[in-house]
N, C-alpha and C. Protein backbone atom coordinates (compact mmCIF):
# COMPACT_ATOMS: atom_id res chain seq x y z
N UNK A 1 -6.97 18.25 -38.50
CA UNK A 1 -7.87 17.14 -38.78
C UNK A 1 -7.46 15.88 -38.01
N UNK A 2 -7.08 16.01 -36.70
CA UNK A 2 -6.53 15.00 -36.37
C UNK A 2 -7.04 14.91 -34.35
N UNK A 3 -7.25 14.05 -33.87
CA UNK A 3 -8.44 14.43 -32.87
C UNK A 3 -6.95 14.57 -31.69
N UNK A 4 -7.54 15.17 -30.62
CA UNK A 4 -6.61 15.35 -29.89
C UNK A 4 -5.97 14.44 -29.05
N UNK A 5 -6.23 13.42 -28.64
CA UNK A 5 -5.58 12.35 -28.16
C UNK A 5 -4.60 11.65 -28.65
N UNK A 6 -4.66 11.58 -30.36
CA UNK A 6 -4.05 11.36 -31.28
C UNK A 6 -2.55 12.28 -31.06
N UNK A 7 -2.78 13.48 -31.22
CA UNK A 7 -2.05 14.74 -31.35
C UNK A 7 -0.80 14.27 -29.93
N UNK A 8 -1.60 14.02 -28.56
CA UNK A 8 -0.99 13.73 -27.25
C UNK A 8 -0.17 12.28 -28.14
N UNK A 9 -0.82 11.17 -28.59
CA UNK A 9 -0.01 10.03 -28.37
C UNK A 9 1.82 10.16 -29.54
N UNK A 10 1.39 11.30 -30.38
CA UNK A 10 2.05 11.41 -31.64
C UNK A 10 3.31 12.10 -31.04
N UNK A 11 3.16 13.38 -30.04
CA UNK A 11 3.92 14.14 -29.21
C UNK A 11 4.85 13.30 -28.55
N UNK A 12 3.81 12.26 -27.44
CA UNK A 12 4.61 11.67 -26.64
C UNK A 12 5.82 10.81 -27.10
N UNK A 13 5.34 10.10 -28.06
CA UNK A 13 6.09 9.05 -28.93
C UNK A 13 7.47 9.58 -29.31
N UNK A 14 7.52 11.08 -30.28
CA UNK A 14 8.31 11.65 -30.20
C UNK A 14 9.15 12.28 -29.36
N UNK A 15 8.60 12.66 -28.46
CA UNK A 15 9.31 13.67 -27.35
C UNK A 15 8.43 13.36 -26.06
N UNK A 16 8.85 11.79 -25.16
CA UNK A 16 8.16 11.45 -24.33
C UNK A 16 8.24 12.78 -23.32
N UNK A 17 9.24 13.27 -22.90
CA UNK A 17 9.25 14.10 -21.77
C UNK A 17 8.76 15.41 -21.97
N UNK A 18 8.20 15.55 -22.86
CA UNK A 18 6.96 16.80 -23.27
C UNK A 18 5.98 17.01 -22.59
N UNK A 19 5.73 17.55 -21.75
CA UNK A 19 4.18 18.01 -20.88
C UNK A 19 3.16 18.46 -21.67
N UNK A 20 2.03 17.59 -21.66
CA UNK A 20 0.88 18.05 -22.76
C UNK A 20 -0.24 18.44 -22.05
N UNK A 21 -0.96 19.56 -22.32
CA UNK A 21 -2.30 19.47 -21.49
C UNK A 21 -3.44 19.59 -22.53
N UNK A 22 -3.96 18.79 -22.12
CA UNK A 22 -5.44 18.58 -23.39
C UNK A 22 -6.61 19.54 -23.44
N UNK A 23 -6.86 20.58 -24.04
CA UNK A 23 -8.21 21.35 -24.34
C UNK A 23 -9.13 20.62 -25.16
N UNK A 24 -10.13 20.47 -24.16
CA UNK A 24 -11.27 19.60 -25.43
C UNK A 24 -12.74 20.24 -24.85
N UNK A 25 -13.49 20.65 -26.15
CA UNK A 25 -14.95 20.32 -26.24
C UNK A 25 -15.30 19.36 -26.00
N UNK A 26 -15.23 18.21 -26.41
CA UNK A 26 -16.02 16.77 -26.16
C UNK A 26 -15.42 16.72 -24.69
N UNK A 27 -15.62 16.68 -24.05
CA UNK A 27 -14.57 15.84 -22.49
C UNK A 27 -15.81 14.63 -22.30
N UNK A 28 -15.46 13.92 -22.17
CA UNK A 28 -15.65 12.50 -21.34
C UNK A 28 -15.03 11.63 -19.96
N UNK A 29 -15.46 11.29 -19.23
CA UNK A 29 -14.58 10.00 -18.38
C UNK A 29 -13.34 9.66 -19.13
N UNK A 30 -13.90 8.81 -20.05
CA UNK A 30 -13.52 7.83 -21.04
C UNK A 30 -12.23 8.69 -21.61
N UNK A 31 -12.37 9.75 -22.21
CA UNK A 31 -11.48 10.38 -22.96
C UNK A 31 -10.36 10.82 -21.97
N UNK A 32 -10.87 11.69 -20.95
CA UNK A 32 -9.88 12.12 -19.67
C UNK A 32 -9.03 11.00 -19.10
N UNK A 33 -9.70 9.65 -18.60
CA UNK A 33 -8.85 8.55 -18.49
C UNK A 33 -7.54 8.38 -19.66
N UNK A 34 -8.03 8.52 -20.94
CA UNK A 34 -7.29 7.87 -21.94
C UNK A 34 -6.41 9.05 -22.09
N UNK A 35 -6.54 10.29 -22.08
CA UNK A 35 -5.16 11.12 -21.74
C UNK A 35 -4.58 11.14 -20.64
N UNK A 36 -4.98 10.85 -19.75
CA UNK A 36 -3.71 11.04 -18.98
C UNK A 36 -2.74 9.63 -19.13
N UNK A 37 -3.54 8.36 -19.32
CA UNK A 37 -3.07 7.08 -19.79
C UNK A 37 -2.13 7.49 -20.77
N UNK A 38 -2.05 8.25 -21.66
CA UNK A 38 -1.45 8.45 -22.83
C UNK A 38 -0.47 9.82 -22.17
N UNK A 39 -0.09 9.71 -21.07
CA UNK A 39 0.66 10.53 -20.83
C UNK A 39 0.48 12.08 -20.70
N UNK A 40 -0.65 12.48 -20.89
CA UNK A 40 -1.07 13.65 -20.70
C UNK A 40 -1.09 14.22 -19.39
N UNK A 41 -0.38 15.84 -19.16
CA UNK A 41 -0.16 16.65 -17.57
C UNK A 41 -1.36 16.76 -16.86
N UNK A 42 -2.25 16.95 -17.77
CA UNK A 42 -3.32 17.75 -17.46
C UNK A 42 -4.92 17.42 -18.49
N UNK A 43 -5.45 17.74 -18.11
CA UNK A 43 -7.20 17.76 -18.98
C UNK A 43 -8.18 18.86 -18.70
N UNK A 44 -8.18 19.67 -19.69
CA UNK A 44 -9.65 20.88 -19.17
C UNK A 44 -10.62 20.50 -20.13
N UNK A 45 -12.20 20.65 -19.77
CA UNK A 45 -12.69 20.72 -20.52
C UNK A 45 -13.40 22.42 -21.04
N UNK A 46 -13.89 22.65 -22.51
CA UNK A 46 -14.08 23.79 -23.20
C UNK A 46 -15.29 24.09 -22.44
N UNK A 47 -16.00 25.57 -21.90
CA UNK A 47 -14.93 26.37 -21.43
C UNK A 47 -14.52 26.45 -20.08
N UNK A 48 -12.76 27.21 -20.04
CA UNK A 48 -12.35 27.05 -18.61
C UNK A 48 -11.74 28.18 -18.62
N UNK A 49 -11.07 28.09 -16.94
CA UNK A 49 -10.70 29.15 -16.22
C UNK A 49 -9.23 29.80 -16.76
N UNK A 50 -8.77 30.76 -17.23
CA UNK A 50 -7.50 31.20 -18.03
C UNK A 50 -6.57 30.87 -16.59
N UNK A 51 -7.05 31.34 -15.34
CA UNK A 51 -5.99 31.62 -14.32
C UNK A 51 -5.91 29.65 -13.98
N UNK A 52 -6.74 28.98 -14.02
CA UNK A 52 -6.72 27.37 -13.50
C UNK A 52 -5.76 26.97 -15.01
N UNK A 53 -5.90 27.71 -16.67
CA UNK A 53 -4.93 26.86 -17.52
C UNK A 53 -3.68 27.63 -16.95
N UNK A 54 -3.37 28.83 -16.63
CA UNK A 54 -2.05 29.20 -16.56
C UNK A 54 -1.33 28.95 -15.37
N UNK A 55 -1.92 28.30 -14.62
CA UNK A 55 -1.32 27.89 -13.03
C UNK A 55 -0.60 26.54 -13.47
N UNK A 56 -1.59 25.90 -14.19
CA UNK A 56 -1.35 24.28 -14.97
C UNK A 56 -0.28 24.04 -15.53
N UNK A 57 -0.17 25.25 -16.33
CA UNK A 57 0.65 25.39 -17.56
C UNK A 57 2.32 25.24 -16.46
N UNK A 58 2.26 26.60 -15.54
CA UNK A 58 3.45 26.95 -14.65
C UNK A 58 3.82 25.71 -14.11
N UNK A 59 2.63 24.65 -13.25
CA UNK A 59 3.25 23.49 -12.48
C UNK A 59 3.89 22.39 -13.61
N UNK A 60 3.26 22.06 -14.71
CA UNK A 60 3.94 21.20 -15.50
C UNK A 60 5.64 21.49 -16.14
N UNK A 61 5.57 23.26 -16.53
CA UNK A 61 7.00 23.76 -16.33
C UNK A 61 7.80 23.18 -15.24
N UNK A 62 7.39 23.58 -13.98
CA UNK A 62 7.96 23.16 -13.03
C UNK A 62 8.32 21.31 -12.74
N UNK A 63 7.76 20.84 -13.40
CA UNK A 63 7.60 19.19 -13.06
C UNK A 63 8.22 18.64 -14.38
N UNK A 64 8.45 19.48 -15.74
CA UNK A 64 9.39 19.35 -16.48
C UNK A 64 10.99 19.66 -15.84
N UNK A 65 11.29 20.86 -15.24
CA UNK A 65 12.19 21.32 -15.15
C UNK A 65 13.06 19.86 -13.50
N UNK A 66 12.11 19.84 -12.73
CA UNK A 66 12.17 18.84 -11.37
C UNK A 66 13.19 17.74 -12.67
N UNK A 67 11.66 17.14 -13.38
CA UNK A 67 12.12 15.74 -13.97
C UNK A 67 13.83 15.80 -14.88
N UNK A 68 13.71 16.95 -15.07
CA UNK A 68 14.80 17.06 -16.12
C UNK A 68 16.53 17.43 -15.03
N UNK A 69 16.00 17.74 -13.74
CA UNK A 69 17.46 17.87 -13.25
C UNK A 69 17.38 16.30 -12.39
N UNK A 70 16.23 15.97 -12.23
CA UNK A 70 16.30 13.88 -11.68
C UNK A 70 16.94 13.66 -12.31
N UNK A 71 16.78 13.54 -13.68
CA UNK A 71 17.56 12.91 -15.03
C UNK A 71 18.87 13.57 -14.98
N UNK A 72 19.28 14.91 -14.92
CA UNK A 72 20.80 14.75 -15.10
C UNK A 72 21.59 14.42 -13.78
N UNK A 73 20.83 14.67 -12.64
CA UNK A 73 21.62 14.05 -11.42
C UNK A 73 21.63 12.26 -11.61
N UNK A 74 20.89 11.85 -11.91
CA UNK A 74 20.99 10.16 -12.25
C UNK A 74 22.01 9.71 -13.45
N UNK A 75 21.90 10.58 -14.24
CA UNK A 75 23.23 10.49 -15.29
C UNK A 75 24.38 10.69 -14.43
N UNK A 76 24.42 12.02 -13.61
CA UNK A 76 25.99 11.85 -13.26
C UNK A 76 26.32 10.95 -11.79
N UNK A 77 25.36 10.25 -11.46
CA UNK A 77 25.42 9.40 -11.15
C UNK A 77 25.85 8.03 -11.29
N UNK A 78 25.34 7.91 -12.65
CA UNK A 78 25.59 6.67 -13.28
C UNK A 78 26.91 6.37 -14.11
N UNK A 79 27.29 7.74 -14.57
CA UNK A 79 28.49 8.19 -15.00
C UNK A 79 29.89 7.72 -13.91
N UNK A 80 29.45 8.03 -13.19
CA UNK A 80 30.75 8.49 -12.06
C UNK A 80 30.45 6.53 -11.42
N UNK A 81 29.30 5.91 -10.98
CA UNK A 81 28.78 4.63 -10.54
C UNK A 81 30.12 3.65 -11.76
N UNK A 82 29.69 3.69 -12.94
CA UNK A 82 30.17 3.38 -14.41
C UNK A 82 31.46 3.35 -14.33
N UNK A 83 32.07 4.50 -14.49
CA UNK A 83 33.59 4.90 -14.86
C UNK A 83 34.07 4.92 -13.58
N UNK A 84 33.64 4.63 -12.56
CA UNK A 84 34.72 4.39 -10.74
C UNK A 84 35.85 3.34 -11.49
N UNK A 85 36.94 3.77 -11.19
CA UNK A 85 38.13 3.09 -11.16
C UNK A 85 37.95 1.90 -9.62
N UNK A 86 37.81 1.98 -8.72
CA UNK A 86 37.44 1.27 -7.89
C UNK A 86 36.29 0.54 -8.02
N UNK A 87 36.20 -1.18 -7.58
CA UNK A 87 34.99 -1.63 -7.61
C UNK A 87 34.27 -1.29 -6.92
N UNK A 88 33.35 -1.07 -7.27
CA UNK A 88 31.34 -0.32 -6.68
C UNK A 88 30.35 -1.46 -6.55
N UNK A 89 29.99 -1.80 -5.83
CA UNK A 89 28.38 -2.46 -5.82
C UNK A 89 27.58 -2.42 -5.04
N UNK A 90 26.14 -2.64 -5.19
CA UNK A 90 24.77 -2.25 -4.22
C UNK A 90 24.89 -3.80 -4.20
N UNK A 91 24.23 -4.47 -2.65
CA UNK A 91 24.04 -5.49 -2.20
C UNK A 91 22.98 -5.50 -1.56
N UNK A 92 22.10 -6.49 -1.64
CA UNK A 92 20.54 -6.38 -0.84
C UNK A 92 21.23 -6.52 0.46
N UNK A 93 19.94 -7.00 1.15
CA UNK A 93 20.32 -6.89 2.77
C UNK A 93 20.38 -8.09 3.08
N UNK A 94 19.84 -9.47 1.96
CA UNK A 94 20.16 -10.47 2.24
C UNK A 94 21.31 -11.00 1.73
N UNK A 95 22.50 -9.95 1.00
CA UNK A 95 23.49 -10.34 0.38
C UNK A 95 23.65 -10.71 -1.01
N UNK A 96 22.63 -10.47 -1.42
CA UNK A 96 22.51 -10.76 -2.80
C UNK A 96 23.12 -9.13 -4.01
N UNK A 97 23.76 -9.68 -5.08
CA UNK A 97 24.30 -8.44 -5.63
C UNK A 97 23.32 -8.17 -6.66
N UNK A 98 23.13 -6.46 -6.56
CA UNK A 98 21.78 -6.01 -7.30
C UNK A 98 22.77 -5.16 -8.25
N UNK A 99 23.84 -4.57 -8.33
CA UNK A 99 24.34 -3.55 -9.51
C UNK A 99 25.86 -3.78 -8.88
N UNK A 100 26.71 -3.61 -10.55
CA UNK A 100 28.02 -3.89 -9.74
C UNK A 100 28.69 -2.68 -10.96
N UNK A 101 29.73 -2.26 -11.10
CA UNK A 101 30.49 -1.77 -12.12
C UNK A 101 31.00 -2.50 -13.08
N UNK A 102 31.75 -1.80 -13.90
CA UNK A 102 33.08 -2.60 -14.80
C UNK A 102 33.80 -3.65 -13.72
N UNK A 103 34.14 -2.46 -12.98
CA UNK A 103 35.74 -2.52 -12.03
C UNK A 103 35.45 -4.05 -10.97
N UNK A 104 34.24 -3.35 -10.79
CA UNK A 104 33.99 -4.99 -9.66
C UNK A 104 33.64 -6.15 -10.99
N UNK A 105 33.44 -5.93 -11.94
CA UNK A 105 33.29 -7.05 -12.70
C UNK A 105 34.72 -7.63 -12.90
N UNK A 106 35.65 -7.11 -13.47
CA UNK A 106 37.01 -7.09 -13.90
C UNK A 106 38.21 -7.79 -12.49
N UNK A 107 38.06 -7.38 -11.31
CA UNK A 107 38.48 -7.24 -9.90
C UNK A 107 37.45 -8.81 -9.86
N UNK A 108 36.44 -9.47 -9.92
CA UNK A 108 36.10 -10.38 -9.34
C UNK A 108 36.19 -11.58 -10.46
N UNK A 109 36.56 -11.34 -11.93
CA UNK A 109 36.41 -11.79 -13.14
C UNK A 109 34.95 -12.82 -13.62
N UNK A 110 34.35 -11.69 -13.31
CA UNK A 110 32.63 -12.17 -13.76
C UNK A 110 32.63 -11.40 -14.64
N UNK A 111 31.17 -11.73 -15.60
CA UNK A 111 30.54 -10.74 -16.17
C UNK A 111 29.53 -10.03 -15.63
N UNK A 112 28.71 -9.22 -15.93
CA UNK A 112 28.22 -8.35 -14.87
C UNK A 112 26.70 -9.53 -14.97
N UNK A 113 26.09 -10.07 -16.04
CA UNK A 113 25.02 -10.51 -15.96
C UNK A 113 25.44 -11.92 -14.82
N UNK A 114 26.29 -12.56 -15.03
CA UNK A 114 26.83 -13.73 -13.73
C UNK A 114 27.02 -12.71 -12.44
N UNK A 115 27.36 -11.91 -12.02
CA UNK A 115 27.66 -11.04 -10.78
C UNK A 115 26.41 -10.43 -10.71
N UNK A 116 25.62 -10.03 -10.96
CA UNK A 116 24.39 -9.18 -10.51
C UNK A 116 23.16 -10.34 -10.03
N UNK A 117 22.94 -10.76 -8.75
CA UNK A 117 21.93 -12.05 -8.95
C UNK A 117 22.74 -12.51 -7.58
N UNK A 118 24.36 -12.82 -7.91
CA UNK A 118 25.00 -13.64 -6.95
C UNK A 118 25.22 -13.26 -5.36
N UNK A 119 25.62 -13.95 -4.46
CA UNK A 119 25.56 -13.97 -2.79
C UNK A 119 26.47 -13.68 -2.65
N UNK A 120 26.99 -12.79 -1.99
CA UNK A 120 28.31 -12.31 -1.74
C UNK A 120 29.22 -13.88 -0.92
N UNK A 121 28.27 -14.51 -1.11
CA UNK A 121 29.04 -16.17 0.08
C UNK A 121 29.68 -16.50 -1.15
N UNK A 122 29.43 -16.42 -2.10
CA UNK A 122 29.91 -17.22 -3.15
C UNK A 122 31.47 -16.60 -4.00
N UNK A 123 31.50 -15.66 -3.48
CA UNK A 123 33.30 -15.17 -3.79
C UNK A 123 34.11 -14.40 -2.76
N UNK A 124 33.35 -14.71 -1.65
CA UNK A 124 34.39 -13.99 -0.16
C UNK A 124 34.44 -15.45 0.07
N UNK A 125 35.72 -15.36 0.72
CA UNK A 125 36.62 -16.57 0.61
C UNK A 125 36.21 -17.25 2.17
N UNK A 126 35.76 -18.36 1.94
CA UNK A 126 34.93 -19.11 3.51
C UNK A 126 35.79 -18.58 4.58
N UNK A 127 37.10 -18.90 4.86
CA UNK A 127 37.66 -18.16 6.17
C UNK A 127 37.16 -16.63 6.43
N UNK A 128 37.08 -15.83 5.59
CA UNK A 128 36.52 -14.46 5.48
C UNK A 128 34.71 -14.36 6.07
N UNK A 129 34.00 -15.35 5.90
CA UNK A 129 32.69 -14.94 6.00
C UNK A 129 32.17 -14.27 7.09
N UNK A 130 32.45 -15.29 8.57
CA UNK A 130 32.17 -14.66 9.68
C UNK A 130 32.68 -13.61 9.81
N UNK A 131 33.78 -13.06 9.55
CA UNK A 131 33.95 -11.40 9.65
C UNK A 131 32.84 -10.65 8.86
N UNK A 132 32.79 -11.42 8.22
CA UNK A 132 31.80 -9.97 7.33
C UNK A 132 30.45 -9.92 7.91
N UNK A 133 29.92 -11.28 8.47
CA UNK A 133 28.39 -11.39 8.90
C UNK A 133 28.47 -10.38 9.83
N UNK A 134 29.65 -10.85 11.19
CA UNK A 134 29.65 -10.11 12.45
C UNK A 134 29.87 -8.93 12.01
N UNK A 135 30.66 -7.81 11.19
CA UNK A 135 30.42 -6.44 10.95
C UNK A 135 29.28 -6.33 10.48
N UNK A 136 28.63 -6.72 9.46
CA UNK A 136 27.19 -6.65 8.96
C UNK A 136 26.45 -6.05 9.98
N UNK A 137 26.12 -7.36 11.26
CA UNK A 137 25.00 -7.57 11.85
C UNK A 137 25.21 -6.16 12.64
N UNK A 138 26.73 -5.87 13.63
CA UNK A 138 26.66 -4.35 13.98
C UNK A 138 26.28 -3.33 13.41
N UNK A 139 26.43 -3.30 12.30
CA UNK A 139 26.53 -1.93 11.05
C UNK A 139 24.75 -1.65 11.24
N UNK A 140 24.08 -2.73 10.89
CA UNK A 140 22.94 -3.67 10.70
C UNK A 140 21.94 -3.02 11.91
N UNK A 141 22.82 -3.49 13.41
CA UNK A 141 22.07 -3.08 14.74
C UNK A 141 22.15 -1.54 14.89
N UNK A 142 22.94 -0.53 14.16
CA UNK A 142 23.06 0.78 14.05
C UNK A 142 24.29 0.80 15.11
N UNK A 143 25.14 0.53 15.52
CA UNK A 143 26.24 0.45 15.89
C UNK A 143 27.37 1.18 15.12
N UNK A 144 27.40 0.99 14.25
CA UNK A 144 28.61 1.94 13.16
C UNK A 144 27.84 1.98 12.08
N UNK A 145 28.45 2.67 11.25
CA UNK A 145 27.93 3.45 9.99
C UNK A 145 28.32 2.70 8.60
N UNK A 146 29.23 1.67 9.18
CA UNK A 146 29.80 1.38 8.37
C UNK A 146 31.00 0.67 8.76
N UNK A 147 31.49 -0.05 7.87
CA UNK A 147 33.15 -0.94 8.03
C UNK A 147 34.20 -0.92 7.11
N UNK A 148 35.44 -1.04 7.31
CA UNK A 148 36.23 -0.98 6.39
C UNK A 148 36.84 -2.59 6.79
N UNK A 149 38.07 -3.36 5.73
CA UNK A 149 38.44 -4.46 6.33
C UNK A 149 38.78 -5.02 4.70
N UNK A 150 40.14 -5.78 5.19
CA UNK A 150 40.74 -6.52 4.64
C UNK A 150 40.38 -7.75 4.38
N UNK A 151 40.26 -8.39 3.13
CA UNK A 151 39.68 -9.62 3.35
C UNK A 151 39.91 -10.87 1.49
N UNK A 152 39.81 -11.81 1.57
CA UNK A 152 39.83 -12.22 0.51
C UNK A 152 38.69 -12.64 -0.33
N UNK A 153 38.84 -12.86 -1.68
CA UNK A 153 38.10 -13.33 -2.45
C UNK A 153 37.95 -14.42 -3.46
N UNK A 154 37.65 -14.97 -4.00
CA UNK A 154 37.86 -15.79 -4.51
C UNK A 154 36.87 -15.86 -6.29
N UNK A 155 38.15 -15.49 -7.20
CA UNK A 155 37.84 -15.35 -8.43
C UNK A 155 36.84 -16.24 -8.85
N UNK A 156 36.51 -16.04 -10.35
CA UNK A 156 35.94 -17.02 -10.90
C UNK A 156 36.69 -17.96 -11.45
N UNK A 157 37.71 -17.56 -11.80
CA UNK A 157 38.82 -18.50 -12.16
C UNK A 157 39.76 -19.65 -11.19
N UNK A 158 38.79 -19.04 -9.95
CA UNK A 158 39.55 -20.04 -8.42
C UNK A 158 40.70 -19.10 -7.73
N UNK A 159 41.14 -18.01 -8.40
CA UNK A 159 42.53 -17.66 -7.93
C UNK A 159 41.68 -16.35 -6.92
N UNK A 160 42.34 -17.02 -5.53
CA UNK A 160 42.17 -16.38 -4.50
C UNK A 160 43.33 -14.68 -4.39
N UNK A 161 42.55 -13.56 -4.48
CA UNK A 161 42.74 -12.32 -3.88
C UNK A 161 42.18 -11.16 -2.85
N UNK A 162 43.11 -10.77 -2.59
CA UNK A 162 42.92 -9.58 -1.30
C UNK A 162 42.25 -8.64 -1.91
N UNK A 163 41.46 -7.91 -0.79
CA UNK A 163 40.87 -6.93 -1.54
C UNK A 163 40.46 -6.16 -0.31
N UNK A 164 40.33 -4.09 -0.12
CA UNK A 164 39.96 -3.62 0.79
C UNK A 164 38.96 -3.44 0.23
N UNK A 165 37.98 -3.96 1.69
CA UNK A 165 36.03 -3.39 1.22
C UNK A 165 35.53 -2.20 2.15
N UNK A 166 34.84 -1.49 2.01
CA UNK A 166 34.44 -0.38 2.43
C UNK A 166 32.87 -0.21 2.53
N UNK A 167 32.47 -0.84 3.33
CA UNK A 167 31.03 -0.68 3.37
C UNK A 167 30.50 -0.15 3.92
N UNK A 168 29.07 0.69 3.11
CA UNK A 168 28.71 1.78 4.26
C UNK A 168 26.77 1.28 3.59
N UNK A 169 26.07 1.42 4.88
CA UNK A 169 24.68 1.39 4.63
C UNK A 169 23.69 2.51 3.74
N UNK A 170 22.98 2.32 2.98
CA UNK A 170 22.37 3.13 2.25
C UNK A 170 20.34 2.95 2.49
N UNK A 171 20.33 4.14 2.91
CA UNK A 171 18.93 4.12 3.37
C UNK A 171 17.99 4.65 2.91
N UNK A 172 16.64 4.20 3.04
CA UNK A 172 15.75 5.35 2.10
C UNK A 172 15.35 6.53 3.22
N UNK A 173 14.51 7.30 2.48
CA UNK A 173 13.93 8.70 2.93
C UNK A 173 13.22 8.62 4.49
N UNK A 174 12.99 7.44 4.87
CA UNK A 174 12.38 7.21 6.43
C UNK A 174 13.42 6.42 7.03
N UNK A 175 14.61 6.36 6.30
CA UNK A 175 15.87 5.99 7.48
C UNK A 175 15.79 4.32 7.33
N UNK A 176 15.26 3.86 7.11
CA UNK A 176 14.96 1.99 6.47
C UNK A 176 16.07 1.40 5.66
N UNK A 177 16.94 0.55 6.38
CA UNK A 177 18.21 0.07 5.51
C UNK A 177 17.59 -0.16 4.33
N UNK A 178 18.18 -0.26 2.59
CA UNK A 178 18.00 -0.94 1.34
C UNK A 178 19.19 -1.35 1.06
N UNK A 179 20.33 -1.02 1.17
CA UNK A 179 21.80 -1.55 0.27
C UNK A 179 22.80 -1.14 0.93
N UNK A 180 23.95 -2.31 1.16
CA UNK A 180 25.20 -1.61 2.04
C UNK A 180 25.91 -2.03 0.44
């Protein structure tokens, strides 16, 4: 006694990563919009093809099973990102810090919400900068892959330390710098 869209929003709520596909007599625009809005795989309307629901049925398996190893490769990702004993961080390309660890929090004595936002100008120690621009800009021109280098920093507390950085460029799927 309960209409089927209902049934989809009650599912999802509970068990968002549930693949639902909607069988309905009534089909509408209106209704088809509002399931898939509501998270729904799929929409047939009454009557349909057994071989078009069971092909449906197989790809949403499949797009469960995809989504569900994204999710544990991003966990152990985030795991291993998290618990690095070494400081970790993603940096835009204009230098700005987008994700950092514990370790780089602890190692630079920020908190992560003060460190995530900030310019890397603002705790590499001014004698240090031009080294880092000039490796940048090579790394940058596709020249190396990357840099390693000694260099200082400068706490939040003022107290200047050494630190080895290791930077390597991170690109998307068409080769386009996003984060060294």
């Amino acid at each position: 006694d309960m209409p089927g869209l209902e049934v989809v929003q009650g599912i999802k709520a509970g068990s968002p990563h549930t693949e639902c596909i909607v069988l309905t007599g009534h089909a509408s625009q209106t209704s088809a919009i509002e399931a898939v809005n509501l998270g729904a795989y799929s929409y047939f309307q009454k009557p349909f093809s057994m071989d078009q629901l069971l092909l449906t049925v197989q790809r949403a398996v499949e797009k469960h099973q995809d989504d569900r190893a994204l999710f544990d490769s991003e966990a152990r990702f985030r795991s291993f990102f998290e618990n690095a004993s070494l400081a970790v961080a993603f940096v835009d390309l204009k230098g700005y810090m987008v994700e950092v660890n514990d370790a780089d929090c602890e190692f630079l004595g920020y908190p992560r919400s003060e460190l995530v936002g900030m310019h890397i100008s603002e705790f590499i120690h001014p004698q240090d900068l031009a080294l880092d621009d000039d490796l940048r800009r090579s790394m940058m021109n596709g020249e190396r892959p990357g840099f390693e280098v000694e260099k200082r920093y400068v706490r939040k507390d003022g107290k200047v330390v050494w630190g080895h950085l290791t930077v390597s460029l991170i690109r998307d799927d068409q080769g386009l710098p996003l984060y060294t």
